[in-house]
N, C-alpha and C. Protein backbone atom coordinates (compact mmCIF):
# COMPACT_ATOMS: atom_id res chain seq x y z
N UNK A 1 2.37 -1.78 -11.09
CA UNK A 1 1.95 -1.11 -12.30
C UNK A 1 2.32 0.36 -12.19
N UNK A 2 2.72 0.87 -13.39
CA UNK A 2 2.86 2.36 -13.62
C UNK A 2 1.95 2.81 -14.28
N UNK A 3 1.27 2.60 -15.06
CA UNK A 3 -0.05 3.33 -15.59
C UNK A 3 -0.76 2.06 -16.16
N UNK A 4 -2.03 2.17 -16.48
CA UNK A 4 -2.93 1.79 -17.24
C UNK A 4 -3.78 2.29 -18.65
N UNK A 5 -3.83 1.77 -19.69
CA UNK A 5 -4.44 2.58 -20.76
C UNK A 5 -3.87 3.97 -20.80
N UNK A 6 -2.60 4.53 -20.52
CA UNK A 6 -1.83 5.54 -20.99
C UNK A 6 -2.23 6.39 -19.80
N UNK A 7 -2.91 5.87 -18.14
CA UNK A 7 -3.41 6.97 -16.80
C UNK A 7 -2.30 6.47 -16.03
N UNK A 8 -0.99 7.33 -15.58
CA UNK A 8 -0.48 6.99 -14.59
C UNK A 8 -0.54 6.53 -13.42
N UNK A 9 -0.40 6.23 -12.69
CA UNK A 9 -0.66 5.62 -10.98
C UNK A 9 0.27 5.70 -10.19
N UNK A 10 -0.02 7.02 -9.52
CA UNK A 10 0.44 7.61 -8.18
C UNK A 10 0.31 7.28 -6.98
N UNK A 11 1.26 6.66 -6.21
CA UNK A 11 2.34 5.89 -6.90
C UNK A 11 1.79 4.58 -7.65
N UNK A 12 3.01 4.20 -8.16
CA UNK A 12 3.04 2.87 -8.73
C UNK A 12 1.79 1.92 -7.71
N UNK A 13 1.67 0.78 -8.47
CA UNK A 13 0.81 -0.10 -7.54
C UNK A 13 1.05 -1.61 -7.79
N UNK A 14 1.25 -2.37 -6.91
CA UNK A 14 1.28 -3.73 -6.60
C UNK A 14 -0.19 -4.65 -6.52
N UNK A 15 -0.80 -5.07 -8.16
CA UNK A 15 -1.66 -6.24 -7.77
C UNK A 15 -1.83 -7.21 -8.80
N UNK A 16 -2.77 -7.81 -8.40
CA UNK A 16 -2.36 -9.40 -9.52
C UNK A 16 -2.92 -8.74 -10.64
N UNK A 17 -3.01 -10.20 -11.73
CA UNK A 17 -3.21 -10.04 -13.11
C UNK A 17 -4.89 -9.58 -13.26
N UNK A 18 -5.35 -10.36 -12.43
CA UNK A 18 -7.06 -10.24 -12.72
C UNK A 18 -7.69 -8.47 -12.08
N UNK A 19 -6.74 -8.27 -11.06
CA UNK A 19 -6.98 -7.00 -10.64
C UNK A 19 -6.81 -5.91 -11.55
N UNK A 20 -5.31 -6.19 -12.35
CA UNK A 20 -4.93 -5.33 -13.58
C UNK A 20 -5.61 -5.14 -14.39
N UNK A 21 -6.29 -6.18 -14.89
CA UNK A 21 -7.33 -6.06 -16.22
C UNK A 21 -8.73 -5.48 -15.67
N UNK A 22 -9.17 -5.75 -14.13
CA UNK A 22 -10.46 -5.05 -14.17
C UNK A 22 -10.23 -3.40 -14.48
N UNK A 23 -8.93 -2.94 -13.62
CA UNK A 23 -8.74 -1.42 -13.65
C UNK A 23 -8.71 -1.11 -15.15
N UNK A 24 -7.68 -1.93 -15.75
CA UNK A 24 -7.74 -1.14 -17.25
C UNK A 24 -8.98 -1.58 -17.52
N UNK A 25 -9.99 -2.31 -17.82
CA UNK A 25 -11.46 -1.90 -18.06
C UNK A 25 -12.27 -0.69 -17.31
N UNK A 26 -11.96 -0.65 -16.44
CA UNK A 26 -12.57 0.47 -15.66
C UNK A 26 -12.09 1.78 -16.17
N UNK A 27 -10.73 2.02 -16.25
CA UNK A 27 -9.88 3.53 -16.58
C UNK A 27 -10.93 3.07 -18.58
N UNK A 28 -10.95 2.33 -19.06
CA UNK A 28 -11.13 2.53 -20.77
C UNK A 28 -12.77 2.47 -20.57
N UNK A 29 -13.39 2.45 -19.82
CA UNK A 29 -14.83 2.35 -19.45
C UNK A 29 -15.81 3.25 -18.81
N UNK A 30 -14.80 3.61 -17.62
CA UNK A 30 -15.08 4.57 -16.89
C UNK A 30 -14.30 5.77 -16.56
N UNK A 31 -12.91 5.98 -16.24
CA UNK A 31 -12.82 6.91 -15.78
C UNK A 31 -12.25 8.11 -17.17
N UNK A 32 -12.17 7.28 -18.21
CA UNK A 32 -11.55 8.47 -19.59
C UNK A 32 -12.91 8.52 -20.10
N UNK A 33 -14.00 8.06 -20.41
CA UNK A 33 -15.68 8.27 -20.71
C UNK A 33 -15.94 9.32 -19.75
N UNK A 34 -16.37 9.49 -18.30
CA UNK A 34 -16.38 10.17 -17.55
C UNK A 34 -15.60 11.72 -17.45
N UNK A 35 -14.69 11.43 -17.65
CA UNK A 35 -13.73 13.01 -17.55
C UNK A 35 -14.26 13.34 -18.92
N UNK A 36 -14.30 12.56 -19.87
CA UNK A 36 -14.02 13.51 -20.92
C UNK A 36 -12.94 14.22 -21.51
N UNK A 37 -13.26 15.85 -21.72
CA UNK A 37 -11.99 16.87 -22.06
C UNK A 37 -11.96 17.38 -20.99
N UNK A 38 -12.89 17.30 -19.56
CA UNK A 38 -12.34 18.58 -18.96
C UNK A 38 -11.13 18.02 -18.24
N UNK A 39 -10.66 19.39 -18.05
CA UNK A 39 -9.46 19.97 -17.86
C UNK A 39 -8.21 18.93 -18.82
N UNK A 40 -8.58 18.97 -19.62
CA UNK A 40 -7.67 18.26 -20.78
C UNK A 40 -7.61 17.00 -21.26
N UNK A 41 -8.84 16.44 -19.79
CA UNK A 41 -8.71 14.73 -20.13
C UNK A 41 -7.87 13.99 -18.78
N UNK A 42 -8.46 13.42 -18.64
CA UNK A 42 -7.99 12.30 -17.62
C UNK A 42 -6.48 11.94 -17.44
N UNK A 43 -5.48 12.04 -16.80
CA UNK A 43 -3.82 12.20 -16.48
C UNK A 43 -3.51 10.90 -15.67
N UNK A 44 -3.85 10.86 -14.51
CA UNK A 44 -3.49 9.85 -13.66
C UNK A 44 -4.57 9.61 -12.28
N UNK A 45 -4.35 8.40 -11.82
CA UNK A 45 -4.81 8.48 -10.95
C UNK A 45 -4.30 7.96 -9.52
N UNK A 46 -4.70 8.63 -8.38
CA UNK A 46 -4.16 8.76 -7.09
C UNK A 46 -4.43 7.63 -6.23
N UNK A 47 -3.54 6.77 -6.11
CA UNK A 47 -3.46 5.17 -5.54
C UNK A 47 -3.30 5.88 -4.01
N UNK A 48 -4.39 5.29 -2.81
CA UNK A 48 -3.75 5.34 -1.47
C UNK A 48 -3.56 4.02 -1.02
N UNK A 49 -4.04 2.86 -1.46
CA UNK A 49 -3.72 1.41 -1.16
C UNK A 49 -3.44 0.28 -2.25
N UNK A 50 -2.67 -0.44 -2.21
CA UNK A 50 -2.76 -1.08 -3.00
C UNK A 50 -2.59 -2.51 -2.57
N UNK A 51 -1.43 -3.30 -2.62
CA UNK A 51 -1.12 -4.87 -1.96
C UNK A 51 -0.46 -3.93 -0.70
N UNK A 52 -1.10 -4.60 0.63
CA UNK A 52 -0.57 -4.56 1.90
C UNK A 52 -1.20 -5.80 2.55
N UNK A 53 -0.46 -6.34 3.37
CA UNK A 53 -0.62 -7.56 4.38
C UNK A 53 -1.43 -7.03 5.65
N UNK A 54 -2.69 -7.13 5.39
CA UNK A 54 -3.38 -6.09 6.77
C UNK A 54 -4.94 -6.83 6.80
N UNK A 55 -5.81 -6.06 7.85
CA UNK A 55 -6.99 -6.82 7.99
C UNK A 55 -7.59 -5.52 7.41
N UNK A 56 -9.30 -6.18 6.89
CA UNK A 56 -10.36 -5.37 6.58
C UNK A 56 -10.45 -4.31 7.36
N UNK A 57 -10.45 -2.84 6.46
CA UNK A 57 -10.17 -1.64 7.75
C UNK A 57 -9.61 -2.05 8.70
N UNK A 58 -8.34 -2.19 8.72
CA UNK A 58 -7.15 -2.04 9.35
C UNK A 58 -7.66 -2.31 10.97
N UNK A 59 -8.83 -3.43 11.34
CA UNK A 59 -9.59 -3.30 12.39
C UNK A 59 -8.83 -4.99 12.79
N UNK A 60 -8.35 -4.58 14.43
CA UNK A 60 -7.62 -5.80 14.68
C UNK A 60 -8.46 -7.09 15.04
N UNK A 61 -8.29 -8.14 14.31
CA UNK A 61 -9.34 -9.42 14.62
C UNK A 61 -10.07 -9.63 12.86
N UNK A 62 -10.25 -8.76 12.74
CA UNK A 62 -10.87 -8.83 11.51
C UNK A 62 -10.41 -9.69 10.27
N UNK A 63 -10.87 -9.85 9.47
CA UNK A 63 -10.85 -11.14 8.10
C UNK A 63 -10.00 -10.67 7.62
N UNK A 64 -8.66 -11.29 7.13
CA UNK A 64 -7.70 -10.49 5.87
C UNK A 64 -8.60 -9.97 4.98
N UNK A 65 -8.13 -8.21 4.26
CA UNK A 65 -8.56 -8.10 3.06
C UNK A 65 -7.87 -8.44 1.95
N UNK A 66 -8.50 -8.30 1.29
CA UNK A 66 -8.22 -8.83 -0.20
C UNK A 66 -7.26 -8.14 -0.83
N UNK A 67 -6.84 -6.79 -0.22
CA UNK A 67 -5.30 -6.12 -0.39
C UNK A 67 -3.94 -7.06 -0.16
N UNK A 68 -4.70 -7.73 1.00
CA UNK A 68 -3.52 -8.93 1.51
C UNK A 68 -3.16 -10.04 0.59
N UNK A 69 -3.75 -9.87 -0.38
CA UNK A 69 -3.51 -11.11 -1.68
C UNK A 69 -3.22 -10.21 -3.01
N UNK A 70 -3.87 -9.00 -2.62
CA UNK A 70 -2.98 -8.23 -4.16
C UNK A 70 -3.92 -7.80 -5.20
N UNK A 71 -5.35 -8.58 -4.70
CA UNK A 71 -6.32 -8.49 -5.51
C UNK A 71 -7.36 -6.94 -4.96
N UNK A 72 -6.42 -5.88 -5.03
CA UNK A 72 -7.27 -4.56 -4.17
C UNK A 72 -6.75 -3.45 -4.76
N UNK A 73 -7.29 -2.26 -5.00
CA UNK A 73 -6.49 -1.55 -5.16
C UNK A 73 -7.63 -0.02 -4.39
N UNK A 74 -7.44 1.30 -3.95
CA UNK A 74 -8.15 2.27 -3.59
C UNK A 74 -7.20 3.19 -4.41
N UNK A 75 -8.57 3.86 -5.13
CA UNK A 75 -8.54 5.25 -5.46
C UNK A 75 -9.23 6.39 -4.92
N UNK A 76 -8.02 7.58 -4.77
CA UNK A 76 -8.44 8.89 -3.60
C UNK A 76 -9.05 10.03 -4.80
N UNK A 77 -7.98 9.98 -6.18
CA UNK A 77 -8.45 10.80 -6.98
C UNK A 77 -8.00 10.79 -7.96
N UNK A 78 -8.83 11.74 -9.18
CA UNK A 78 -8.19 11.50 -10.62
C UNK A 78 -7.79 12.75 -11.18
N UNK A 79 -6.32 12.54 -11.54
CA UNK A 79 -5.62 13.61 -11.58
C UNK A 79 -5.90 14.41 -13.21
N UNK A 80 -6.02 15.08 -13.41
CA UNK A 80 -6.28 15.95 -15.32
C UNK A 80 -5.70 16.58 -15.90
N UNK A 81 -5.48 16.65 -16.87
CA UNK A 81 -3.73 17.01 -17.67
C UNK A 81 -3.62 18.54 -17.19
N UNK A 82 -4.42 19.01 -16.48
CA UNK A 82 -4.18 20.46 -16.11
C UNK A 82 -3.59 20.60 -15.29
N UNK A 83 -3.55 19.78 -14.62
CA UNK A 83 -2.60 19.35 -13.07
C UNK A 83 -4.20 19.52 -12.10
N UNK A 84 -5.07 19.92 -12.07
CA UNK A 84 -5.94 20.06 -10.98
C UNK A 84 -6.46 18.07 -10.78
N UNK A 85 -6.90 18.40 -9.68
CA UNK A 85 -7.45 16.48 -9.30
C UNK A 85 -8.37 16.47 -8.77
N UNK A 86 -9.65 15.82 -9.35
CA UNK A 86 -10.91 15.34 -8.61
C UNK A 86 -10.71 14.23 -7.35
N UNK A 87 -10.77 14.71 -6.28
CA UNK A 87 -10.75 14.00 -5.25
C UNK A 87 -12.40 13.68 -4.78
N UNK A 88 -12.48 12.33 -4.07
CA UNK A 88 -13.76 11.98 -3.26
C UNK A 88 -14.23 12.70 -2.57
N UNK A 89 -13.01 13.07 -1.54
CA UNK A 89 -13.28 13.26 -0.01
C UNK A 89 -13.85 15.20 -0.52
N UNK A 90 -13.36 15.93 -1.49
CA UNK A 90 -14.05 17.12 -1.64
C UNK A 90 -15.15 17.21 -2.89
N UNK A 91 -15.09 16.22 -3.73
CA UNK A 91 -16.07 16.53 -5.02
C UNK A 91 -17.32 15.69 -5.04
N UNK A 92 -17.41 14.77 -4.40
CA UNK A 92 -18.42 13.44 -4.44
C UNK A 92 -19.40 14.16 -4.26
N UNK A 93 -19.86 15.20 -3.61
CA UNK A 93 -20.90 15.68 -3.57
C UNK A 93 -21.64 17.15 -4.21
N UNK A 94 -20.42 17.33 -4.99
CA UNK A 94 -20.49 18.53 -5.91
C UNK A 94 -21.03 18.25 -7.59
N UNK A 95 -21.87 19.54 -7.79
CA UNK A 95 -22.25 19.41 -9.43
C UNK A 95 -21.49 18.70 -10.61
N UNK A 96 -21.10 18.37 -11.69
CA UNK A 96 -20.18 18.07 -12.50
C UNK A 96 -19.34 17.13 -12.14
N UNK A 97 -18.25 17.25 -11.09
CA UNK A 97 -17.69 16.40 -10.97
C UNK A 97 -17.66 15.16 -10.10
N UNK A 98 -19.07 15.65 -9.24
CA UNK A 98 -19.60 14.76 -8.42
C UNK A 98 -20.19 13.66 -9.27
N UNK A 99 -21.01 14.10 -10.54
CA UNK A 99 -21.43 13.38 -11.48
C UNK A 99 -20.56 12.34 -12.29
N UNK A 100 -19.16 13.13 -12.37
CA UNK A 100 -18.15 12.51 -12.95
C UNK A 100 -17.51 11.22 -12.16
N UNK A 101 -17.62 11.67 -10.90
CA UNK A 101 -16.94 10.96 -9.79
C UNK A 101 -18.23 8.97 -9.82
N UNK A 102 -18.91 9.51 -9.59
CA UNK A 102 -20.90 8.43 -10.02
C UNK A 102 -20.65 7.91 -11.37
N UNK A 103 -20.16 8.51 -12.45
CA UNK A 103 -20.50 7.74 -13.33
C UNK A 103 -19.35 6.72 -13.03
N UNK A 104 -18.07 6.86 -12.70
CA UNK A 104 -17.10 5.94 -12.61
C UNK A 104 -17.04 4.37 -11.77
N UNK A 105 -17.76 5.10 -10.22
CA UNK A 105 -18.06 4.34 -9.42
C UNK A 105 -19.13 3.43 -10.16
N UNK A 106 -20.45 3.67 -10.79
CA UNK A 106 -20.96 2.80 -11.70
C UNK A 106 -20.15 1.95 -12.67
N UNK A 107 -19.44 2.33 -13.12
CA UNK A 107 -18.74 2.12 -14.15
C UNK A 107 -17.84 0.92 -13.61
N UNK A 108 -17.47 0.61 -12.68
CA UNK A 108 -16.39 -0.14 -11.68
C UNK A 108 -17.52 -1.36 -11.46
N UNK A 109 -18.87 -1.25 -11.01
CA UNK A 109 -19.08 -2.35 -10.87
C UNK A 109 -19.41 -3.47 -11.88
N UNK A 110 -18.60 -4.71 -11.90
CA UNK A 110 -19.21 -5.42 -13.18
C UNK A 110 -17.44 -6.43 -12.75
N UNK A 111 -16.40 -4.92 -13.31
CA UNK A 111 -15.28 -5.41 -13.75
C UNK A 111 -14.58 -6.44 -12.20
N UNK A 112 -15.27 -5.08 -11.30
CA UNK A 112 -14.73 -5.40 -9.66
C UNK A 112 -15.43 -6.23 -9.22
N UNK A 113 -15.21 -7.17 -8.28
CA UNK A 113 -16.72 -7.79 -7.70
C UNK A 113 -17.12 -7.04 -6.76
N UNK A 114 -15.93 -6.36 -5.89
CA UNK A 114 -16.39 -5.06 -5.10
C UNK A 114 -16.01 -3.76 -4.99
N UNK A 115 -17.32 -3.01 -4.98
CA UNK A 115 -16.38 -1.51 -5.28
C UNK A 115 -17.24 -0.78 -4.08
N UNK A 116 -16.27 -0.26 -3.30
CA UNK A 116 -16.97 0.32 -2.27
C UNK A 116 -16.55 1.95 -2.66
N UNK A 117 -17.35 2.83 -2.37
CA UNK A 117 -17.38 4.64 -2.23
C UNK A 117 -17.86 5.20 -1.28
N UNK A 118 -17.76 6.64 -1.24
CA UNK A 118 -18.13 7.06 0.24
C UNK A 118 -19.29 7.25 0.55
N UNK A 119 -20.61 6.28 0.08
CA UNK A 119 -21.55 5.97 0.85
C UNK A 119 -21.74 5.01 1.74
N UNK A 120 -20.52 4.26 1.75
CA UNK A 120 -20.94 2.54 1.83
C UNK A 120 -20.86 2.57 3.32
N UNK A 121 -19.58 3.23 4.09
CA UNK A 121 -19.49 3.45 5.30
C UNK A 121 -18.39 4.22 5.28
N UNK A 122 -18.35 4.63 6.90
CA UNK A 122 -17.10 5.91 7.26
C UNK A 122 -15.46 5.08 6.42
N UNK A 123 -15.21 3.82 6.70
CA UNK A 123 -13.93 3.84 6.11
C UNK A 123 -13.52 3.91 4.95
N UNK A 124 -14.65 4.52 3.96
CA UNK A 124 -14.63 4.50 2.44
C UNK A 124 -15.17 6.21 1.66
N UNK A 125 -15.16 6.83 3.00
CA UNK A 125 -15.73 8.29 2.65
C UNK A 125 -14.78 8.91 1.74
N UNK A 126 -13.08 8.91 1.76
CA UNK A 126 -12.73 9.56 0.83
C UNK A 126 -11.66 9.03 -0.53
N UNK A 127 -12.19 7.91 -0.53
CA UNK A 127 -12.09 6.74 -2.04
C UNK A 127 -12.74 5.63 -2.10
N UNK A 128 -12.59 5.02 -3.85
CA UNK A 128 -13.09 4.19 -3.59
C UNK A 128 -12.26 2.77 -3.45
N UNK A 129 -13.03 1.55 -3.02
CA UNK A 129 -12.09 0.68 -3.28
C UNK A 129 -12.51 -0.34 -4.12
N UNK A 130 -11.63 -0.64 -4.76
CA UNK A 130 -12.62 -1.81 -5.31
C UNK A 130 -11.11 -3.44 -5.93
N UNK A 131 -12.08 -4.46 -5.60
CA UNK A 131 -11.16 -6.00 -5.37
C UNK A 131 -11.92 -6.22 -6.16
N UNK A 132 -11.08 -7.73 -6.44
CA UNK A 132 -12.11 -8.61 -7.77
C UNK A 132 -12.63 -9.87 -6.73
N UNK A 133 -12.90 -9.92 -5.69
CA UNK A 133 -13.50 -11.22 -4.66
C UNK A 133 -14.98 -11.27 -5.64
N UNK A 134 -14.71 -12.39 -6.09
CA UNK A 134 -16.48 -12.62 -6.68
C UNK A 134 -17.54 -13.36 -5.71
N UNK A 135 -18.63 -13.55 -6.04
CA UNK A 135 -19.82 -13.31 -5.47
C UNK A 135 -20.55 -14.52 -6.30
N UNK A 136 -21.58 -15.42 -5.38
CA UNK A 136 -22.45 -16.08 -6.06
C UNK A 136 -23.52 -15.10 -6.54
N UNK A 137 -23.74 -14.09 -5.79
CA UNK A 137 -25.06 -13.05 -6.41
C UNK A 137 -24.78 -12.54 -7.32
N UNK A 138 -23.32 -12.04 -7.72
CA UNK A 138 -22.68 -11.09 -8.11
C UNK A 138 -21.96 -9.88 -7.91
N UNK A 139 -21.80 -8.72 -8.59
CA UNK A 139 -21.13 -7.64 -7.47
C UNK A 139 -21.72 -7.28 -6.80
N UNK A 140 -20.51 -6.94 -5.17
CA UNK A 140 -21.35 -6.23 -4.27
C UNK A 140 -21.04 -4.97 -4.29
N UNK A 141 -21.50 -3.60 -4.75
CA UNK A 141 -21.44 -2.08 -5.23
C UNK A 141 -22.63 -1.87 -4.06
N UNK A 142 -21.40 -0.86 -3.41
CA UNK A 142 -22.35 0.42 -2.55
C UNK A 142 -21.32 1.63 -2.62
């Protein structure tokens, strides 16, 4: 994919169909609701993973993730027609855009079955991730 709902994706990204449609619900749900106008409105957003053949956190022994099927994608940050970019790893805990950053991550769970952020644990401190693996409970959001 090259963009979604008119938000580019830096870089491009590799995942299935069901993955595609949660993000564009998420970018038309959450992340253009969320930004708003500032800094001009929501531009693109900053892919660090997308389909790779690898284990859960890259930890050897561990369960394929769900990147390994295509159904994954991590976002580091969201870029704004001003050129400036809300990143995790520096805003998650700041006024405004920390807020901005929360409403999205809310906003993700439903479409994703999992959306992890940088509370969940150290390998998720500076994006989030989120797969469509569903759940008999439902989503799992931390």
């Amino acid at each position: 994919m090259k963009s979604v709902a008119g938000i580019t994706l830096t870089p491009q990204a590799t995942i299935d169909c069901q993955t595609a449609k949660a993000l564009k619900t998420w970018v038309k749900r959450g992340v253009i609701p969320a930004v708003g106008d500032a800094g001009g409105g929501a531009a693109g957003l900053r892919v660090v993973s997308h389909y790779a053949c690898r284990t859960r956190n890259n930890q050897a022994g561990a369960r394929l993730s769900e990147h390994a099927f295509g159904r994954a994608i991590d976002i580091a940050g969201i870029r704004l027609r001003s050129g400036r970019e809300i990143t995790l790893l520096t805003d998650w805990n700041k006024p405004g855009d920390g807020a901005r950053l929360r409403q999205m991550w809310r906003a993700a769970c439903g479409p994703f079955g999992t959306v992890l952020g940088p509370e969940s644990n150290r390998f998720h401190r500076d994006h989030f991730h989120f797969d469509t693996a569903r759940y008999r409970s439902g989503p799992y959001c931390r």
